[in-house]
Protein backbone atom coordinates (compact mmCIF):
# COMPACT_ATOMS: atom_id res chain seq x y z
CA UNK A 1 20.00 54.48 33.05
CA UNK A 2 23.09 52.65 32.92
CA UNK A 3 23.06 48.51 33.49
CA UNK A 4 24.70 47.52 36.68
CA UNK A 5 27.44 44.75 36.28
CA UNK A 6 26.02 42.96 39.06
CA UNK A 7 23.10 42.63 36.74
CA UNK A 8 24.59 41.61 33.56
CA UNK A 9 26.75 38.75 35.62
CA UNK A 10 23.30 37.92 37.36
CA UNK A 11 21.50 37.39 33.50
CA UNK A 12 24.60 35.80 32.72
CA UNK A 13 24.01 33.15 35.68
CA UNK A 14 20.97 32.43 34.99
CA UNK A 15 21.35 31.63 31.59
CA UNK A 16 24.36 29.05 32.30
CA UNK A 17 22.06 27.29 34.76
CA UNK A 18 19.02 27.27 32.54
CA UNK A 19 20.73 26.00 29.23
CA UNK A 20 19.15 22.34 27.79
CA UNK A 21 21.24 19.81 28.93
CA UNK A 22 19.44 17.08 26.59
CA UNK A 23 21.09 15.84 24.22
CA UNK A 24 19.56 14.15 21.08
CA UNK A 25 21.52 10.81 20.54
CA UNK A 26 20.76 9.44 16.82
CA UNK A 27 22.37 6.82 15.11
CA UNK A 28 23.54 7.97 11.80
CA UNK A 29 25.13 6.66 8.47
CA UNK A 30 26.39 8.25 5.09
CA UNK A 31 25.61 7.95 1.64
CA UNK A 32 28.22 6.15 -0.25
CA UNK A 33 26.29 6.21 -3.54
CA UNK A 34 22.81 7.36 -5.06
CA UNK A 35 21.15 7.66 -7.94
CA UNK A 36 17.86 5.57 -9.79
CA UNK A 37 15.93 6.13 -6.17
CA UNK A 38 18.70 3.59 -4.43
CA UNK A 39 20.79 4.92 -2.10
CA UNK A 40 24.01 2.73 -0.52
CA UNK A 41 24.73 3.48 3.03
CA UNK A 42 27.44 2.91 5.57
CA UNK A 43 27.35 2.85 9.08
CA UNK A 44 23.79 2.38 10.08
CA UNK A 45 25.24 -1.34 11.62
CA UNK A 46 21.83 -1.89 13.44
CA UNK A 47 19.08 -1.06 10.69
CA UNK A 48 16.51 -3.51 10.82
CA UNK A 49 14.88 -4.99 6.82
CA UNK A 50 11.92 -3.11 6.26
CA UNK A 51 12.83 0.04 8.80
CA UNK A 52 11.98 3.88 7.56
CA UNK A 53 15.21 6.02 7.59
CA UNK A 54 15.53 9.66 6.97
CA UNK A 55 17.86 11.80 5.06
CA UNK A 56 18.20 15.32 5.00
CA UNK A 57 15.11 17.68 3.74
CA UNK A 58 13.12 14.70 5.48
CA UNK A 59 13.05 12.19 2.54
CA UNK A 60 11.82 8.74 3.65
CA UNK A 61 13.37 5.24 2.48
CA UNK A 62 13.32 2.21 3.49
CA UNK A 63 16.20 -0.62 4.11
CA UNK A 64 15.88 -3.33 1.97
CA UNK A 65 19.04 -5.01 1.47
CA UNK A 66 21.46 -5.10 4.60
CA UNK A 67 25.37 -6.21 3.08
CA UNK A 68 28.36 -6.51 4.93
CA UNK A 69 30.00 -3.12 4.40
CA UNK A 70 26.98 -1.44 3.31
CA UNK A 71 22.77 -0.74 3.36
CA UNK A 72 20.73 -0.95 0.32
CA UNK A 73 18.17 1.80 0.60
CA UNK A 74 15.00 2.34 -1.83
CA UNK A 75 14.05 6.13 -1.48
CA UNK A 76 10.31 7.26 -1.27
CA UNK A 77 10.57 10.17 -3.41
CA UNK A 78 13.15 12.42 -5.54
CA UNK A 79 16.93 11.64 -4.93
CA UNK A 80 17.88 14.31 -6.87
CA UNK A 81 17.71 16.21 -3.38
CA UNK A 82 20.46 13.58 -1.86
CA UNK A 83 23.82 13.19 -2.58
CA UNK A 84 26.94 11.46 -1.86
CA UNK A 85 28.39 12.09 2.12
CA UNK A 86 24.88 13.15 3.42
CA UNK A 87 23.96 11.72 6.66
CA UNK A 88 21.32 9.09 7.20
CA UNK A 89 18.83 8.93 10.26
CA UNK A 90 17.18 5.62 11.63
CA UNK A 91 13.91 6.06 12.89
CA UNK A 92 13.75 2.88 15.02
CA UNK A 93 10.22 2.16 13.24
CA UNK A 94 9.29 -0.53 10.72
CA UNK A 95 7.52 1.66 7.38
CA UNK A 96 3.57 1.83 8.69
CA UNK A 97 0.51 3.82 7.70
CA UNK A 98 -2.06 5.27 9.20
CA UNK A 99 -5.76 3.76 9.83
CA UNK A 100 -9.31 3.73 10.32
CA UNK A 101 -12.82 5.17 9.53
CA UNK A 102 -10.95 9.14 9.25
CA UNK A 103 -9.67 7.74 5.99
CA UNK A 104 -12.75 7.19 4.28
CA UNK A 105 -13.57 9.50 1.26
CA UNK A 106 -10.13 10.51 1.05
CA UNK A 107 -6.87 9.64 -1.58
CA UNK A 108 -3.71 9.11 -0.48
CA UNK A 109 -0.24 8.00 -1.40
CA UNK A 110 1.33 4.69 -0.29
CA UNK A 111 2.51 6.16 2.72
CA UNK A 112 -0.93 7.13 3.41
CA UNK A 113 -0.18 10.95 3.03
CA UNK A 114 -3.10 12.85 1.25
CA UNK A 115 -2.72 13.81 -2.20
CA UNK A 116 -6.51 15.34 -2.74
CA UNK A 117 -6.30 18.83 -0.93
CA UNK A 118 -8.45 18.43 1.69
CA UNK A 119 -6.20 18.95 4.50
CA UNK A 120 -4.43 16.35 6.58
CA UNK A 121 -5.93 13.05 8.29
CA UNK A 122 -6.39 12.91 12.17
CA UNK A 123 -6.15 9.21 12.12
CA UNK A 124 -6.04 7.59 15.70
CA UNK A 125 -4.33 4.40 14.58
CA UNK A 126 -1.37 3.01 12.31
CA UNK A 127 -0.23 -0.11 11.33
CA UNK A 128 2.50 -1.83 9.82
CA UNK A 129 2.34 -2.38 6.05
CA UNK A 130 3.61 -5.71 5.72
CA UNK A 131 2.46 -7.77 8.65
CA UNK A 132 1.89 -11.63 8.51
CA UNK A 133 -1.37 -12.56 7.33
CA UNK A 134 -3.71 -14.77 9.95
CA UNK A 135 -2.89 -18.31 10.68
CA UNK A 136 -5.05 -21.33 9.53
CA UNK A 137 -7.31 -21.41 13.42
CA UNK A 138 -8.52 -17.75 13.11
CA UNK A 139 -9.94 -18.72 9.44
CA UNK A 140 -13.68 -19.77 8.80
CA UNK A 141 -15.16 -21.19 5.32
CA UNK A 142 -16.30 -18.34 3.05
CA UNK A 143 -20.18 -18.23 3.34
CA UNK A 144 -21.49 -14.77 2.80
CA UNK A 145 -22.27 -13.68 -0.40
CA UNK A 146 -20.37 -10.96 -1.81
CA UNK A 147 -22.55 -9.03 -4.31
CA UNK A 148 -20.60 -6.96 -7.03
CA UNK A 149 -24.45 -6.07 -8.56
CA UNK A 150 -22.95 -7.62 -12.31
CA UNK A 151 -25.44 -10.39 -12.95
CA UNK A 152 -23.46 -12.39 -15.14
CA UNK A 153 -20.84 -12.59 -11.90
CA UNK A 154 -23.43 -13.13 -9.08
CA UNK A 155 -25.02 -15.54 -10.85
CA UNK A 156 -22.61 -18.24 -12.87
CA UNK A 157 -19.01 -17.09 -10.42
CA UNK A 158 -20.44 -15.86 -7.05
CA UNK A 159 -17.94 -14.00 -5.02
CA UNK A 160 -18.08 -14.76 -1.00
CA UNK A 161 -16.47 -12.28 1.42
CA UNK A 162 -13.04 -13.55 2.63
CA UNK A 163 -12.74 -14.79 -1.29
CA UNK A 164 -9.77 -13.77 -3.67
CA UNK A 165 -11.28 -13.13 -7.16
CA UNK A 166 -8.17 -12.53 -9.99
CA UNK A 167 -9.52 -10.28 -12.88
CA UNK A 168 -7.49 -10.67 -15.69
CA UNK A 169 -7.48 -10.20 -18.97
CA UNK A 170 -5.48 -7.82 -21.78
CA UNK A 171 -5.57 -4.24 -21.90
CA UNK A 172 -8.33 -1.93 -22.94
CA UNK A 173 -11.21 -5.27 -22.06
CA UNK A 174 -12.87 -3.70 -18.86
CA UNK A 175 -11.06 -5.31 -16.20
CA UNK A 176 -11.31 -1.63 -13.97
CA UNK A 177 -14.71 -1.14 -15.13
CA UNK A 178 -15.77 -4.41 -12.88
CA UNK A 179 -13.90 -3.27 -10.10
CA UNK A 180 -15.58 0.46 -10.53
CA UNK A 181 -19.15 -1.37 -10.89
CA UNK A 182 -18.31 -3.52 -7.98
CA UNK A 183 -17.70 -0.63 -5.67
CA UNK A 184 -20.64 1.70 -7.13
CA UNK A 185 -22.99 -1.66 -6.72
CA UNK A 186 -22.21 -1.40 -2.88
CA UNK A 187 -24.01 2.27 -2.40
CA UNK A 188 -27.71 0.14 -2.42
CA UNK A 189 -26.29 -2.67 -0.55
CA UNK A 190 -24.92 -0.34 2.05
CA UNK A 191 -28.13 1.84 2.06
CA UNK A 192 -30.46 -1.16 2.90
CA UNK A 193 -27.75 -2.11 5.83
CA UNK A 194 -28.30 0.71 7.67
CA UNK A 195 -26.55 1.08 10.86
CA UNK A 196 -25.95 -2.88 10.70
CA UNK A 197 -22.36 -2.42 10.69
CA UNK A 198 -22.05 -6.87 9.97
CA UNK A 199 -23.47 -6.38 6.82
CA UNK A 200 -21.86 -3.47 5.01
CA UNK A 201 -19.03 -3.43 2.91
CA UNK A 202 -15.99 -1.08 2.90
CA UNK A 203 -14.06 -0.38 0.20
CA UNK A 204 -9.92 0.02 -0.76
CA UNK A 205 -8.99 0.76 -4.47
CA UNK A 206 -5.29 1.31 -5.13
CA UNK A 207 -3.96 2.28 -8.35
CA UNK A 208 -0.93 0.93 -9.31
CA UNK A 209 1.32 2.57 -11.96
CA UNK A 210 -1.45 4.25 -13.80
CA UNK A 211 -1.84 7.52 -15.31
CA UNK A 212 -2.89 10.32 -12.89
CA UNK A 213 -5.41 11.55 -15.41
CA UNK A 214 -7.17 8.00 -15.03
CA UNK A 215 -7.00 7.67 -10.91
CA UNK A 216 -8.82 11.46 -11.01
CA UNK A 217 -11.76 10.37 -13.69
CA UNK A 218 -12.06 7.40 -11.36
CA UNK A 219 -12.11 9.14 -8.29
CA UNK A 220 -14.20 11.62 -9.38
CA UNK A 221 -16.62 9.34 -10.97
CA UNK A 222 -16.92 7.65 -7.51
CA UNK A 223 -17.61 11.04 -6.13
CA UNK A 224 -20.45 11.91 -8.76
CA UNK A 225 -21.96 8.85 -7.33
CA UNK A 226 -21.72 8.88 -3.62
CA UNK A 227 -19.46 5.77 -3.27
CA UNK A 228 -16.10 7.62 -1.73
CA UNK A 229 -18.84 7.81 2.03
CA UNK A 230 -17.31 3.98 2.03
CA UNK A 231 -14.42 4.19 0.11
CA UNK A 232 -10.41 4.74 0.31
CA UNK A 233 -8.07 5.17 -2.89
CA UNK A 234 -4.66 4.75 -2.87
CA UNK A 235 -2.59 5.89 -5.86
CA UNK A 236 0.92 4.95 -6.57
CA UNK A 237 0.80 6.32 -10.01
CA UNK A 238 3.26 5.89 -12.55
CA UNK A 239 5.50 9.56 -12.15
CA UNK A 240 5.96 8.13 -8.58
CA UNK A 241 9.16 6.26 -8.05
CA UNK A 242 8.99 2.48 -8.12
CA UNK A 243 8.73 1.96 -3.86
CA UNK A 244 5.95 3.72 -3.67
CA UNK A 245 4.12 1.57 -6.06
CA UNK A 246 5.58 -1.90 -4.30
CA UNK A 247 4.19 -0.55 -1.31
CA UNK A 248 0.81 1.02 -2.29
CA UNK A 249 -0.93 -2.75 -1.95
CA UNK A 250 0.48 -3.49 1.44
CA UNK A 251 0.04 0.35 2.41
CA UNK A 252 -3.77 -0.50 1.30
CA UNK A 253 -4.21 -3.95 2.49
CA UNK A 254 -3.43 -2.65 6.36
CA UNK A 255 -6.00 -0.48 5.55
CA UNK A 256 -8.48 -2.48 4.81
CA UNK A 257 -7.29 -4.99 7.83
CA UNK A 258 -8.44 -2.69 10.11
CA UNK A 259 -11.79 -3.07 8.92
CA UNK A 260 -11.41 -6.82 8.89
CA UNK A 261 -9.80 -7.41 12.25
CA UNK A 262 -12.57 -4.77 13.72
CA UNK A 263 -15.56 -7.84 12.51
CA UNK A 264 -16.44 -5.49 9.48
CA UNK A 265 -15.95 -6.52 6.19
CA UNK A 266 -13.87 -4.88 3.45
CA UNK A 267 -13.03 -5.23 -0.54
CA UNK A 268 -9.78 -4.43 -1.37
CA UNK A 269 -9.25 -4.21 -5.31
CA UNK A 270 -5.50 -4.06 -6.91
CA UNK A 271 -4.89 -2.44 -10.20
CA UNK A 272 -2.65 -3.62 -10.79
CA UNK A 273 -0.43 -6.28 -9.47
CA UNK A 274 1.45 -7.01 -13.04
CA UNK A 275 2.74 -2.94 -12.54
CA UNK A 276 3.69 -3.77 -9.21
CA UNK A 277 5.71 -6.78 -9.62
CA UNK A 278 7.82 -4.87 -12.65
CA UNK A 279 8.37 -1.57 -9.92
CA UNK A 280 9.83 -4.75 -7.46
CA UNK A 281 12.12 -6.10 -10.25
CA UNK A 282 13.51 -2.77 -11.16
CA UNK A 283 13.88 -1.92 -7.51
CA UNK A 284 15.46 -5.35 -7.47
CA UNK A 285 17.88 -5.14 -10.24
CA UNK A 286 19.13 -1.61 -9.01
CA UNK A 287 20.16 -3.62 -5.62
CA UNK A 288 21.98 -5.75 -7.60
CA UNK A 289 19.75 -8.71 -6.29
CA UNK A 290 20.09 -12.27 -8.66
CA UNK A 291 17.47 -11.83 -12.12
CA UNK A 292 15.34 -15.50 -12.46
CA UNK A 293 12.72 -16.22 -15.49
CA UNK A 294 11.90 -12.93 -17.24
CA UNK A 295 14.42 -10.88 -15.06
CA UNK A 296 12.15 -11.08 -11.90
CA UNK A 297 13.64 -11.71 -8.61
CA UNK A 298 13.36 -15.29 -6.95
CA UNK A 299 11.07 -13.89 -4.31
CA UNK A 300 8.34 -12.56 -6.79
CA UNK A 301 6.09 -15.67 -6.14
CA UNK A 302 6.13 -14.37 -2.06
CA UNK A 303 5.56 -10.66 -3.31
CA UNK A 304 2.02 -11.88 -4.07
CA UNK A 305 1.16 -14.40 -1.69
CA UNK A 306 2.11 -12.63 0.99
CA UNK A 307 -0.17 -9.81 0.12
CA UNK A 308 -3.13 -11.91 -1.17
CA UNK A 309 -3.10 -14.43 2.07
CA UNK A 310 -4.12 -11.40 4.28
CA UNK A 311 -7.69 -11.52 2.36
CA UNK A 312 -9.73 -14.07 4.61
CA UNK A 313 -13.14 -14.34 6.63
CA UNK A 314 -12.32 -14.70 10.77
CA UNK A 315 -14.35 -16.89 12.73
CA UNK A 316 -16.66 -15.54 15.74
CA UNK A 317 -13.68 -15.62 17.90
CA UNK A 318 -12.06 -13.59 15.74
CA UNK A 319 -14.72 -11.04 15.28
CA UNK A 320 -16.01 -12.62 12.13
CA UNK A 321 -14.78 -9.76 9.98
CA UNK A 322 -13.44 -10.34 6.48
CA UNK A 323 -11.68 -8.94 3.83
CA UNK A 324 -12.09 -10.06 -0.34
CA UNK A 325 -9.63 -9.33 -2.69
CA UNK A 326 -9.79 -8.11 -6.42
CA UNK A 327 -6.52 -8.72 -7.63
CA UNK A 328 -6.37 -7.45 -11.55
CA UNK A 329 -3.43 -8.77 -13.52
CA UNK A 330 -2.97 -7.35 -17.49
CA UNK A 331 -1.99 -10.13 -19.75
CA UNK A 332 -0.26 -9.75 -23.19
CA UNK A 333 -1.50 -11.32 -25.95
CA UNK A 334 -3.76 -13.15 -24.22
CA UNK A 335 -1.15 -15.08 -23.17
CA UNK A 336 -2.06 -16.60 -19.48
CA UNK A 337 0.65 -18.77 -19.30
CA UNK A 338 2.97 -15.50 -18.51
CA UNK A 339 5.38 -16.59 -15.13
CA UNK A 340 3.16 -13.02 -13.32
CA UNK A 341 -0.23 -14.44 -14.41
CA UNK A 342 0.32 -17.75 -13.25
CA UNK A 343 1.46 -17.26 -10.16
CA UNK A 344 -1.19 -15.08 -9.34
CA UNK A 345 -3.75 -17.64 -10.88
CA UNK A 346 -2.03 -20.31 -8.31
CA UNK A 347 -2.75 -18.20 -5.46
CA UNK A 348 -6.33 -17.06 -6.11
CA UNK A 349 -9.30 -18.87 -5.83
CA UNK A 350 -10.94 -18.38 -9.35
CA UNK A 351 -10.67 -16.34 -12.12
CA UNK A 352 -12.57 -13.82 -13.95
CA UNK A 353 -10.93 -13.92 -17.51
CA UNK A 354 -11.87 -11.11 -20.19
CA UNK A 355 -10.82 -12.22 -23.68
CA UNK A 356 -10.85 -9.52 -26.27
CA UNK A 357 -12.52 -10.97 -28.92
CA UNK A 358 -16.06 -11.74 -26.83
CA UNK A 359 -15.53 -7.28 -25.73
CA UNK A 360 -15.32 -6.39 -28.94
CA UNK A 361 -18.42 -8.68 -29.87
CA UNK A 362 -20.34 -6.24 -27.14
């Protein structure tokens, strides 16, 4: 049966009329340059500091340094993929993560993509990474005890909730090993809280720049031991490229602020911030940002205390949540007069310092 041309002009018809009018407007750049995971731009003219762009094969970055002529972009992930003329999307969104109880017992990367094989996360909520930490009127005096279950801590340097506590110390003394106890210590504490939802303690552990083999004996050893019910690592180790371990600690600390700004109460513990300040000075140098004392950048001061004021107990109004902080810093030498160590000493409120000689004594 043969096809009328009526018909065919009638299909025809109906197909002109039907076609998608939409059209998807995107403001675009191209790569000028790329290579050590930094990639120069041109043209994205409106790019906000801090927004998520996308190149091709859906590689994230994020703007960082906006020039005259130009963008300086860190990538999240390989740029071997990437290459000169390619075309740069803006997303229009400032980098965030997602949030919230789903991401307990899981591990994920510091874009809070899961790296552990058990399927994806159905979180409800995300938040920005790098927000401003609360003000001075939503702040209360630390009262609560914070209970690590180390004697020697809980009795002589008591930690309170809302507290920032540096650990530091050279390598190979057992700074990670009071962290780890710490967060075990909680599965008792938790237990006798019950539903009580004021007294238990959530926990954040991000790994910064450390071996993959050591974030899996970690994570498995919390496993083994029932503490990843309450718990969320976040591993930036060190094959990833250096923005993913600058952001892994803000990634983690909006984490745990949901926990916080929810009146629950949350430890966040970062191993460690020394690897993190030298992934933002190589970041820096590659954006051909001014070197100050040992090569770091003049803002490496605010890299910390940006991060670190966001630990802090809310008053009633507030919902009386809180989060404490674990910072770990690795010192050479024992030397604590390093310009990473004592900045991070000026910011905290006391120090847990693990000298060598005394771990060696037992």
């Amino acid at each position: 049966m043969g096809i009328q041309a009526a018909e065919i002009s009638a299909i025809l018809k109906e197909q002109i009329k039907n076609f998608g009018q939409e059209a998807e407007v995107a403001e675009v750049g191209r790569v000028l340059s790329v290579g050590d995971g930094i990639a120069r731009v041109y043209g994205l003219d409106n790019v906000q500091a801090g927004e998520m762009v996308e190149f091709p094969g859906g590689i994230r970055g994020m703007a960082l340094n906006l020039e005259v002529d130009n963008v300086g972009i860190v990538i999240f992930g390989s740029d071997q993929d990437i290459k000169e003329g390619d075309t740069v999307k803006r997303t229009k969104a400032i980098v965030d993560v997602p949030v919230g109880d789903e991401l307990l017992g899981r591990v994920v990367d510091g874009l809070g993509n899961p790296i552990d094989g058990k399927g994806p996360i159905n979180a409800k909520a995300r938040a920005r990474v790098d927000v401003k930490a609360p003000g001075i009127i939503p702040r209360k005096s630390v009262h609560e005890p914070m209970s690590t279950g180390l004697k020697a801590i809980d009795a002589l340097i008591p930690i309170g909730r809302g507290q920032r506590e540096l650990i530091i110390g050279d390598r190979q003394t057992g700074k990670t090993a009071v962290a780890l106890d710490a967060i075990l210590n909680q599965k008792s504490y938790n237990a006798a809280a019950g539903s009580d939802e004021s007294k238990k303690l959530y926990c954040i552990y991000v790994a910064v720049g450390q071996k993959r083999s050591t974030v899996a004996q970690l994570v498995k050893k919390l496993e083994e031991n029932g503490a990843m019910d309450y718990s969320i690592v976040v591993a930036a180790t060190a094959s990833d490229p250096a923005p993913l371990q600058f952001l892994a600690p803000y990634a983690a600390t909006a984490m745990a602020e949901y926990f916080r700004d929810n009146g629950r109460h949350a430890l966040i513990i970062y191993d460690d911030l020394s690897k993190q300040a030298v992934a933002y000075r190589q970041m820096s140098l590659l954006l051909r940002r001014p070197p100050g004392r040992e090569a770091y950048p003049g803002d490496v001061f605010y890299l910390h205390s940006r991060l670190l004021e966001r630990s802090a107990k809310l008053n009633a109004d507030n919902g009386s949540g809180s989060l404490t902080a674990l910072p770990i810093i690795e010192t050479q030498g024992g030397d604590v007069s390093a310009f990473i160590p004592t900045n991070v000493i000026s910011i905290t409120d006391g120090q847990i310092f693990l000298e060598t000689e005394l771990f060696y004594q037992g």
